[in-house]
Protein backbone atom coordinates (compact mmCIF):
# COMPACT_ATOMS: atom_id res chain seq x y z
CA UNK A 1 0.00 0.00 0.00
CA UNK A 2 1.41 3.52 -1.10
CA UNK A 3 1.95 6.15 1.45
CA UNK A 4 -0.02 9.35 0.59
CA UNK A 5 1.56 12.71 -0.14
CA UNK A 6 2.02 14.86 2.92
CA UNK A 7 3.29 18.31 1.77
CA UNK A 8 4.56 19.06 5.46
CA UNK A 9 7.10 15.94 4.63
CA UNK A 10 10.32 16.28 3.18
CA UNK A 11 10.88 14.43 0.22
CA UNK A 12 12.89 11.74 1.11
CA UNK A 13 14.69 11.34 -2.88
CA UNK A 14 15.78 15.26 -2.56
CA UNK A 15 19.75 15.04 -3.23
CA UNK A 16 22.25 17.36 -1.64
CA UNK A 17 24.14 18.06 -4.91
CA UNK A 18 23.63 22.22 -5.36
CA UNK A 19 25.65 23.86 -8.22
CA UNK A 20 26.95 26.09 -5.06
CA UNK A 21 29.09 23.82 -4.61
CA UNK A 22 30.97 24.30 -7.86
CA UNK A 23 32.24 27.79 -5.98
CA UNK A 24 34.42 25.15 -3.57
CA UNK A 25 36.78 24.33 -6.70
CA UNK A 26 37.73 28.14 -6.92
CA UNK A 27 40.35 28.59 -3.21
CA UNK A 28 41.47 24.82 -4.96
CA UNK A 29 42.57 26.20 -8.25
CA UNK A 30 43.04 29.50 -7.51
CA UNK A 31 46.25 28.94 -5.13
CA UNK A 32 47.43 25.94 -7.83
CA UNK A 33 48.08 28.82 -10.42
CA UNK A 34 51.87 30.03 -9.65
CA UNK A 35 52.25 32.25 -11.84
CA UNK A 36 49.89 34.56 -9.53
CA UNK A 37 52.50 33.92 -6.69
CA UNK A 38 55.94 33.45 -8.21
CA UNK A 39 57.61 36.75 -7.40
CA UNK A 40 59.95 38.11 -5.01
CA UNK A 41 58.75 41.79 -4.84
CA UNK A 42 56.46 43.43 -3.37
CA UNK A 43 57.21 43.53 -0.09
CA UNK A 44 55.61 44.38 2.90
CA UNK A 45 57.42 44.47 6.36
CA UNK A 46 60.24 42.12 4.76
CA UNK A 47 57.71 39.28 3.69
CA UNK A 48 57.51 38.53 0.19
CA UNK A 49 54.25 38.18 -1.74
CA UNK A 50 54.47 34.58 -1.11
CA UNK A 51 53.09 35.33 2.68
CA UNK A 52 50.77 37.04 1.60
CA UNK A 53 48.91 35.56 -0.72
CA UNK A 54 48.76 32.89 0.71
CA UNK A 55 46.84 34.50 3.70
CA UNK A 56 44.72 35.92 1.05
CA UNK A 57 44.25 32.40 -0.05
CA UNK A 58 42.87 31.46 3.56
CA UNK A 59 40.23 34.18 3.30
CA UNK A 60 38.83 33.23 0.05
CA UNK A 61 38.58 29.55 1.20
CA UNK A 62 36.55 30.71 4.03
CA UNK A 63 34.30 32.83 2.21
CA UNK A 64 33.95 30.71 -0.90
CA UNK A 65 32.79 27.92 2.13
CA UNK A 66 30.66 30.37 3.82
CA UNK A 67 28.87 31.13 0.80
CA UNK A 68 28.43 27.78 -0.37
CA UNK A 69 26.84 26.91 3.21
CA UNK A 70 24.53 29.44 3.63
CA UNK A 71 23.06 28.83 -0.08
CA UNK A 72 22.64 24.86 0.31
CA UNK A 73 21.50 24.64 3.63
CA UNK A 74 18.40 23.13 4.62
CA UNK A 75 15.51 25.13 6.08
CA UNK A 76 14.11 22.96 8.33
């Protein structure tokens, strides 16, 4: 015997998959492409670019993630 529809159910077949999550490739490829980062100059305080960029690197992984959360997450 079938169970009948109940719209205050969640479907149970409703996948996770969101093309949000696409946007978690980008702190991936981004920090992959050296050409961004292969330089000595500019400095700041005695650190080369390097340093920085890769803290820049940090921040966009946490707001690429933060993103991507709070457009796939349930409401419930």
């Amino acid at each position: 015997m079938a169970t009948p529809y109940r719209p205050d159910q969640p479907d149970r077949k409703q996948s996770d998959a969101s093309w949000w999550n696409w946007l978690l490739l980008v702190p991936i490829i981004i920090p992959l492409s050296t050409p961004l980062f292969n330089h000595k100059t500019p400095q700041f305080l005695d650190f080369p670019l390097f340093y920085w960029l890769q803290l820049a690197f940090v921040l966009l992984g946490v707001g690429c993630t933060a993103v991507v959360y709070n457009r796939t997450k349930r409401k419930d």
